[in-house]
Structures are given as C-alpha cells and as structure tokens.
Protein backbone atom coordinates (compact mmCIF):
# COMPACT_ATOMS: atom_id res chain seq x y z
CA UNK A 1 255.84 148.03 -14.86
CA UNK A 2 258.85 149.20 -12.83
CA UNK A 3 260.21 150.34 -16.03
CA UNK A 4 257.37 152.31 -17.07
CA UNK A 5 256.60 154.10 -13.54
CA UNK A 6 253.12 152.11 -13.54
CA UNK A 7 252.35 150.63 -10.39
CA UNK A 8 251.28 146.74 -10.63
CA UNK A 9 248.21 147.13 -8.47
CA UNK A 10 247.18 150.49 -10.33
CA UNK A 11 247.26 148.47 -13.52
CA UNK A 12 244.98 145.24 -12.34
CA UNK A 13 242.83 148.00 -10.23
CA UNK A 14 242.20 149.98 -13.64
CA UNK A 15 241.16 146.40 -15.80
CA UNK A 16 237.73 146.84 -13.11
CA UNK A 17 234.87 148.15 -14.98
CA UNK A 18 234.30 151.49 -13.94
CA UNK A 19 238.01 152.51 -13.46
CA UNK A 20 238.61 150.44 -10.71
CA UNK A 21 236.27 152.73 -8.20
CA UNK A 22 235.62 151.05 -5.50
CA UNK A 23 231.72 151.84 -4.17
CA UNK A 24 231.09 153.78 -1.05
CA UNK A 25 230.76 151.81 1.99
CA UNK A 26 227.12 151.19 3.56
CA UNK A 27 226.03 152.56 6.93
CA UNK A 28 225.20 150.15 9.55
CA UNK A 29 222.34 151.82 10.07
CA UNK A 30 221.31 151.79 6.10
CA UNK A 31 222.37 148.23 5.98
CA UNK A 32 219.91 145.19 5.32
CA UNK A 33 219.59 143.01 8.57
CA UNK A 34 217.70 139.85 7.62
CA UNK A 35 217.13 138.87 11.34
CA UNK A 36 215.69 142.34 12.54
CA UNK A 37 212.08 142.54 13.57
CA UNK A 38 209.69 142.79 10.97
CA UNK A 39 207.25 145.56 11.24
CA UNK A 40 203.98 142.99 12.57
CA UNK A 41 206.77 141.97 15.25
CA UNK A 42 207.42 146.12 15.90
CA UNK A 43 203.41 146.63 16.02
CA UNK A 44 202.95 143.71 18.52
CA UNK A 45 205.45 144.65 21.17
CA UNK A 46 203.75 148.61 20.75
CA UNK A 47 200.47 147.27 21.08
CA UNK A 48 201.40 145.67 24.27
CA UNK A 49 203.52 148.74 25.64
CA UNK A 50 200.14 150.80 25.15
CA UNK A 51 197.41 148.81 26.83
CA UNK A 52 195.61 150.16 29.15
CA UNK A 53 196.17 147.73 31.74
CA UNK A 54 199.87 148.02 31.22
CA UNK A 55 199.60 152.09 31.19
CA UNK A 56 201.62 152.70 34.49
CA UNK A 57 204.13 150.10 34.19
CA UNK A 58 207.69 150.21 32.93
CA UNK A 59 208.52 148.87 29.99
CA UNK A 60 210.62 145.67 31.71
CA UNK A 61 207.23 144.79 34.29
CA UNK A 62 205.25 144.88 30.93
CA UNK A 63 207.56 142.95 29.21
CA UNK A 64 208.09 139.96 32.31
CA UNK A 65 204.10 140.30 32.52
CA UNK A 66 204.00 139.26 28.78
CA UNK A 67 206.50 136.57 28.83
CA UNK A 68 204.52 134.66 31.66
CA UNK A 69 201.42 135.10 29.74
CA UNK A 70 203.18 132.78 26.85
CA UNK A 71 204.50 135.16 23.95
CA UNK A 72 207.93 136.15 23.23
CA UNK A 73 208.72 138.41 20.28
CA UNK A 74 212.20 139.88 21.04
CA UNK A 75 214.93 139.91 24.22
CA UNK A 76 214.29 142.62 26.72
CA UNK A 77 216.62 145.04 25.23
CA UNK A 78 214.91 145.11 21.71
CA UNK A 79 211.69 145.60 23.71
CA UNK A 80 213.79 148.97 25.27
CA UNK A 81 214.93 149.81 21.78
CA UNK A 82 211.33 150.15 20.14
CA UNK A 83 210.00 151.74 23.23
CA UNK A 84 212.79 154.42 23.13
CA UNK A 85 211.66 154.75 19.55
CA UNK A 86 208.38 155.30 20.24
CA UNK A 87 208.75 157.30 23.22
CA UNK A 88 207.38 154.85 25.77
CA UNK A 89 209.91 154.93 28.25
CA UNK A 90 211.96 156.62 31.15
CA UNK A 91 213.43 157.26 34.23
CA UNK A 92 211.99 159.16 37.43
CA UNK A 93 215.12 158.15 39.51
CA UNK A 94 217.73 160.56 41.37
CA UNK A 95 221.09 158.87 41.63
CA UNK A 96 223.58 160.59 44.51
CA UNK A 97 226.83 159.53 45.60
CA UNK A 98 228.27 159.66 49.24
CA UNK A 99 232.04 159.76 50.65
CA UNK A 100 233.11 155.90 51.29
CA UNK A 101 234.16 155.31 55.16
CA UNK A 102 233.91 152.21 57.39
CA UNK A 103 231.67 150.51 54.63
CA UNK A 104 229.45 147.37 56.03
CA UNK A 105 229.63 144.42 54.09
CA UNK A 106 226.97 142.09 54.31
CA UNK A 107 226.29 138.62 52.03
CA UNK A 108 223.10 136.53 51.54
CA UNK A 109 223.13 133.43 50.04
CA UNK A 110 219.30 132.39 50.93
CA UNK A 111 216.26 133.72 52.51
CA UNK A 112 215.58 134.84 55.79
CA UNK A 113 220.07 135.00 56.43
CA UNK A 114 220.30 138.78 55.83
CA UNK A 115 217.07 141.07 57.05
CA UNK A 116 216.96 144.96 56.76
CA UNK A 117 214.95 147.34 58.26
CA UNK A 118 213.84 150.91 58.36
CA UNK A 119 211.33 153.78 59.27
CA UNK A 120 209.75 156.10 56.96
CA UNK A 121 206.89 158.75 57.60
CA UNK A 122 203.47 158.55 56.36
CA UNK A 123 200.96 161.91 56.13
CA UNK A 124 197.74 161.81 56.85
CA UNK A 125 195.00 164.33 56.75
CA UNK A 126 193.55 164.35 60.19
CA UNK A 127 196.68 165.10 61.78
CA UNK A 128 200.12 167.47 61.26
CA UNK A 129 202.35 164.62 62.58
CA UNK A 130 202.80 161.87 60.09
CA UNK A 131 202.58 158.16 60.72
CA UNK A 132 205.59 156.28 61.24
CA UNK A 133 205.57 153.00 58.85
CA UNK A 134 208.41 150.48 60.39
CA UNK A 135 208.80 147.57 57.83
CA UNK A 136 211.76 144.67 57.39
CA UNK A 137 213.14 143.46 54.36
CA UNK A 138 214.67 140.51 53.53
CA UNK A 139 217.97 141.22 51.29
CA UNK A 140 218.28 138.17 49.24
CA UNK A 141 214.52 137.88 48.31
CA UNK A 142 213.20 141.61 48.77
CA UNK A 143 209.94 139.88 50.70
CA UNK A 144 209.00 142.39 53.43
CA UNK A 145 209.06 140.13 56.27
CA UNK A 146 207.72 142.51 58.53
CA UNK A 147 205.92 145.80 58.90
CA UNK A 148 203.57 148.14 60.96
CA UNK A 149 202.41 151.54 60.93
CA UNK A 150 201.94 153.48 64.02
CA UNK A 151 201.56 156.89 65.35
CA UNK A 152 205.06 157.15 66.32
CA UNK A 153 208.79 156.50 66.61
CA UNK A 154 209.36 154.05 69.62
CA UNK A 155 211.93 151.78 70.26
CA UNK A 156 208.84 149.13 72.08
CA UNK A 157 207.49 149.05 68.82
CA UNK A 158 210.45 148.21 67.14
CA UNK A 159 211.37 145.47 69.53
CA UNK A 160 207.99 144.20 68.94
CA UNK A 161 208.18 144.08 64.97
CA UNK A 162 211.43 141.84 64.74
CA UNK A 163 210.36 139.87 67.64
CA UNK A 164 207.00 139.32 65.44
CA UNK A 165 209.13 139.19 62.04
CA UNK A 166 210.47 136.44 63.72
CA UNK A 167 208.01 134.19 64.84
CA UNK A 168 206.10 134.53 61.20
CA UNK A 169 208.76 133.05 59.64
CA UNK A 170 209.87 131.34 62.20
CA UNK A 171 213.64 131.00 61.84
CA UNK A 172 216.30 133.96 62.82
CA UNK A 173 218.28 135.84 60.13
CA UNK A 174 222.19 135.73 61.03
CA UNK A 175 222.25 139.97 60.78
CA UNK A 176 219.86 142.51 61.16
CA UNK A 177 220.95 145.81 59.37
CA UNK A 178 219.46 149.14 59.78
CA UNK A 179 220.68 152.89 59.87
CA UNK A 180 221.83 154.87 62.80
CA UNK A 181 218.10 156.01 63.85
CA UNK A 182 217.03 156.21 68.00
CA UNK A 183 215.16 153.22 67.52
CA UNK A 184 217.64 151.03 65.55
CA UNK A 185 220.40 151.88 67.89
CA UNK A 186 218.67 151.08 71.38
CA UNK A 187 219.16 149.14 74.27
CA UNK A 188 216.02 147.50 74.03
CA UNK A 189 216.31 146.63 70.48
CA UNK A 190 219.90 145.38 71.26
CA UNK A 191 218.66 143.60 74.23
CA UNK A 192 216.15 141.48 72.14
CA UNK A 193 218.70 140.99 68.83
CA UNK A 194 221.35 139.59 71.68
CA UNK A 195 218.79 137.22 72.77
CA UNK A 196 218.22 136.03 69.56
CA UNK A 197 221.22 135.13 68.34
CA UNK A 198 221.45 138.35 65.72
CA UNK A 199 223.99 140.26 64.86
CA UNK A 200 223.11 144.03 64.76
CA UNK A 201 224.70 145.80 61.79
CA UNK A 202 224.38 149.74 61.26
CA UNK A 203 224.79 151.84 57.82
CA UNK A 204 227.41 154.86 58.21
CA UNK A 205 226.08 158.50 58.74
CA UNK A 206 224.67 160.10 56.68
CA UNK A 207 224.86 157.43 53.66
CA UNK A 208 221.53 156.20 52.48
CA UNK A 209 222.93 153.88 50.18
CA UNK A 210 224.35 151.76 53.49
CA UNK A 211 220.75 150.39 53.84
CA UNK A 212 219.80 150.15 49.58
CA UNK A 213 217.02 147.55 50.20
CA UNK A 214 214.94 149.34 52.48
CA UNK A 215 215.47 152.85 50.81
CA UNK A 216 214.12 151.31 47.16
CA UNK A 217 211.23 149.69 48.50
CA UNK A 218 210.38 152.47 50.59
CA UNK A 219 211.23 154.56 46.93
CA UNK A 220 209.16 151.57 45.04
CA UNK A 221 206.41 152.07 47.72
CA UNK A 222 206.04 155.88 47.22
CA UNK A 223 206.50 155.95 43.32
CA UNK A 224 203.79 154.17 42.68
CA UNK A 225 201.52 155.97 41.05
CA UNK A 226 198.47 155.09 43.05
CA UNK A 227 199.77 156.45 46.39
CA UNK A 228 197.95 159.13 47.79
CA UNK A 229 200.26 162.28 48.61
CA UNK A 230 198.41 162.28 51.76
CA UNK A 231 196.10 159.61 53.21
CA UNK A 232 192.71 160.66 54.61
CA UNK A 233 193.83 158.87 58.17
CA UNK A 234 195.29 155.88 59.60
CA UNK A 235 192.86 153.66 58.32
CA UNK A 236 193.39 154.48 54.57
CA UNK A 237 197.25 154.62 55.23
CA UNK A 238 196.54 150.92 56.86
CA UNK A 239 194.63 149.60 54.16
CA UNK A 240 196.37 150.99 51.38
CA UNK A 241 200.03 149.80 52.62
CA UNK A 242 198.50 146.50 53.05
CA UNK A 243 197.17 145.96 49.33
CA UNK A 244 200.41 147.47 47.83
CA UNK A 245 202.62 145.01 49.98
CA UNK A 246 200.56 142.00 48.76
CA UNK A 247 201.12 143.10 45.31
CA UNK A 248 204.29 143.82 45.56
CA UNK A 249 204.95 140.62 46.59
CA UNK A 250 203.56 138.73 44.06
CA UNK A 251 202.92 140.57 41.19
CA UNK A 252 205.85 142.80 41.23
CA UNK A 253 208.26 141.26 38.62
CA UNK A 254 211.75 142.98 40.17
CA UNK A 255 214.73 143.96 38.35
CA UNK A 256 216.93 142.63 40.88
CA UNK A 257 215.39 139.26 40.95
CA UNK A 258 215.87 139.43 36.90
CA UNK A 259 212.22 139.66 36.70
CA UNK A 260 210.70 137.05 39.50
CA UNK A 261 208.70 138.19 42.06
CA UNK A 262 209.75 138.74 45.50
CA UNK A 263 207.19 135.97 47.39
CA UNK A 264 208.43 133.20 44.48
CA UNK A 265 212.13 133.89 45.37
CA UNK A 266 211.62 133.51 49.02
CA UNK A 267 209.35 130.61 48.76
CA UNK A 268 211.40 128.84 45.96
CA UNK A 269 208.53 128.84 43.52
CA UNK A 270 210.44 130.92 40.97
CA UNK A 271 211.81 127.50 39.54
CA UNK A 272 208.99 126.40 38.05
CA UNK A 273 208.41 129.58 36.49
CA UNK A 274 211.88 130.01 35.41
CA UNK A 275 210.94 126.52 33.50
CA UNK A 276 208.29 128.23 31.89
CA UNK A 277 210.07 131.01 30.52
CA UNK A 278 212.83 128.63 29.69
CA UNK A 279 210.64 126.25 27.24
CA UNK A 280 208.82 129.17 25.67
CA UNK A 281 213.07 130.51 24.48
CA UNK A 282 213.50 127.36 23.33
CA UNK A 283 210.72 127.35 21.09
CA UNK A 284 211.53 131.04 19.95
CA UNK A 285 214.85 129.82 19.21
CA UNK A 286 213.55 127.01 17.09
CA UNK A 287 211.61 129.05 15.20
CA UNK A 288 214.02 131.97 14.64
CA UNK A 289 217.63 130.34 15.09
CA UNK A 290 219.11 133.24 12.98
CA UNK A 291 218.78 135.57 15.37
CA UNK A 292 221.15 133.91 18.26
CA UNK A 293 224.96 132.79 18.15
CA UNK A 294 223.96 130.40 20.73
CA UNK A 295 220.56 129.25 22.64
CA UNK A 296 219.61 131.67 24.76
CA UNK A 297 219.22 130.68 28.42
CA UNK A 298 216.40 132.11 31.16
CA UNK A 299 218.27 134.42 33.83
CA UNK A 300 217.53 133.41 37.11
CA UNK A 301 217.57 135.25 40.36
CA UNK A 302 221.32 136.26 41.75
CA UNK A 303 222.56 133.07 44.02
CA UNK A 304 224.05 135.55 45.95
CA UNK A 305 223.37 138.90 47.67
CA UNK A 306 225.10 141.65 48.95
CA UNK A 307 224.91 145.18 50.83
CA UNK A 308 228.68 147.06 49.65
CA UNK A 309 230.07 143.86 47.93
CA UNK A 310 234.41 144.36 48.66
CA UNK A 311 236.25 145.61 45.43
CA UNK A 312 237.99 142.80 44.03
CA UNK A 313 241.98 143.15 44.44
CA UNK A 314 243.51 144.73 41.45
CA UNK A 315 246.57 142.64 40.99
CA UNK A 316 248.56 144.79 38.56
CA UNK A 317 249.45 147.17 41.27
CA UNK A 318 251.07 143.97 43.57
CA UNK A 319 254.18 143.98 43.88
C-alpha cells in the first residue's frame, strides 16, 4: 500500500458496499426514543391540564393535585414539556435585583424558630384610604401564623398580633424579622419582642427581597385570580382574606415545600403523604423501569430554611 500511494484504511473503507459512505447522522430530535410517552400518555396529562376545575392553576399545583389523587404518568418536568407544547403554561412574575449591603442572615430548621411579618394595603370601595392587612409568616413552613386587617397602620395593633401569634401557637419563635416600617421598628413592638425572649431582625432599605416570605405570600395572595381589585368594604376584605388563608394553607401545594402544603409542613402531616406519593413511584417504576437509571425517590420539604443563605467560601482564591 505504501508503495502504491493507497492508504490502508482507504482500501478496507472502499471493500463497504456503497463505497464506503458512511450514512448521515440522526438528529436527536428525529431519533426513536423507546421510553418517551406514548401519545394516550400525551392526551392524559392534556386532559388534566384543561379541566375546568384545574383552569386557574399552574401547571405544577395541577400536577401535585393529580399525584395525590393516585395517578402518575410522567416526572414534573415532562408534565412542563407537553404543557409548553401545548401552550398551557407561563409566568406572570417580575424578577428585580437590589445592591447587596449589611445582608441579614437568618436559618430555620423547624416550625415556629424563624417568623416574618409584614403590612400590605387593602382597597375598599366605601372608603379612599385602604385597609391595612398585618399578617406573620412562619419561614420554614410558610403557615401564616398570624394576621388581621384593620383600618390603619398602628404600632398597638402590631404589638397585639405577635403577642396573639404567640399564644395560638403557643411557643416563641427565636427571631422575628420584618422591614424597616414605623410599626416594625417601635418601641412598643420592641418592648413586647424583649419581653418575650425574641430577637428583632430588620431587612435593609429599600430591598424587598430582605423579607422574601412575606412579599410572595402577600404576591401569592394578590395573584390569585379570584381577588377582587377592590373589595366592596371591610367585611368582604374580612371574609375573603379569611377563605383564601384557609386554602392556602391546606390546599395550596407550594413550590418551596416541593409540593406539600403549608399546614402539613408545620403540623408534620406531610410524612404520611410523602409515603403516599412515594409507593405510587414505586409502582410507576415497576411498571416502566426503562425510563429511570435509578428508582426515583419522593422530594420532601427542605430540612432547612433560610432568609440570604452566606455564599459558600470559594477556596481557589485562598491563599
């Protein structure tokens, strides 16, 4: 071969039928995947992102509602896929981005360790001024421990909602966090917090994310789609607040709790659900094995919370 000027692997590449042309590779996209979802699969998980009852929720709420009710088709991200697909799904949300100073960092482990709180106004008809809706969180669970809606801003009435916060759950949180507002930062709330044994933390000006609990449920609160731009008076702003809180609390399947609702999480009920979940995988993965590298395990919710987790160290740049 040398001899000649014929290459060896030009020689055993032209003994291939066809002159040794190798075929043009496949797409991924054009490529046969024997574990994809066949097309009853496809039809099922539309069917359930367009009933009725499921019309004004996102596609993860339908998709936790679902699983609890005992069927599992696909993972949560397949159910995204076919909804993107189909055009059933979006995003409403604003995302903004603040100048970092003297960051608080706060850590939950547990319920009813890290509270926060905040005040957000409320229109009614009757009246130009809007209500004032006061309302504590707790961080590791998202249950609103606390909340009341009065005519106005007063730092009494504050006082009054963590001292009742308190006694309904009847244990002390280790920190209270709130923004920089009148009635966060007064002597009379500080009095009462002191007495308590609570440490008072506050969010830095002017950055909203500082308090992120409050802000999305007050966001969660708003969005949904039932809430009257403005309430005919107090008592339809009462009433109304009152019914979404209770189903917020336990029917709201939240992202952050990977899909548990708030009142299970605080109350330690999500377990048995979790167990639920958990057998109806393992059958899924019995009956379609091909479709995981390993069995695929329930998330539960985060063990641990935080407001402004620290950045971890970056060790390349020590010395």
């Amino acid at each position: 071969m040398t001899v000649l000027g014929y290459p060896r692997s030009s020689w055993y590449r032209h003994q291939r039928p066809g002159g040794g042309r190798v075929a043009d590779p496949i797409g991924q996209a054009d490529r046969i995947q024997p574990q994809a979802l066949d097309a009853a699969e496809t039809a099922q998980i539309i069917a359930w992102l367009s009933e009725e009852r499921f019309a004004d929720l996102s596609v993860q709420q339908v998709f936790y509602r679902v699983f609890d009710e005992g069927h599992y088709v696909a993972s949560q991200r397949t159910w995204y896929r076919v909804a993107a697909d189909e055009q059933l799904s979006g995003d409403r949300r604003r995302q903004s981005k603040h100048p970092p100073k003297t960051i608080p960092e706060l850590v939950a482990h547990g319920p009813n360790q890290v509270w926060s709180w905040d005040i957000s106004r409320v229109k009614i008809a009757v009246q130009k001024t809007p209500l004032h809706l006061y309302l504590i969180e707790d961080v590791f669970s998202r249950k609103c421990v606390g909340w009341r809606l009065e005519h106005r801003e007063k730092d009494e009435l504050a006082r009054d909602l963590i001292a009742d916060a308190v006694s309904a759950e009847g244990t002390t949180p280790h920190t209270l966090h709130a923004d920089g507002g009148a009635s966060m930062t007064s002597d009379i709330v500080a009095e009462l917090l002191a007495g308590l044994g609570i440490t008072r933390s506050r969010s830095r000006p002017h950055v909203s994310n500082d308090n992120p609990f409050s802000e999305s449920l007050f966001k969660t609160l708003k969005y949904d789609l039932t809430y009257p731009v403005v309430f005919d008076d107090y008592e339809h702003a009462r009433a109304w607040i009152e019914a979404f809180i209770l189903r917020y609390h336990t029917e709201h399947r939240h992202s952050g709790l990977h899909g548990y609702t708030p009142a299970s999480v605080h109350d330690g009920t999500w377990t048995a659900i979790a167990a639920q979940r958990q057998d109806l995988l393992d059958q899924h993965h019995q009956n379609r094995p091909g479709r995981y590298r390993t069995p695929p395990p329930v998330p539960t919710p985060p063990g641990t919370v935080w407001i402004n987790k620290p950045k971890e160290p970056d060790l390349s740049q020590a010395a």
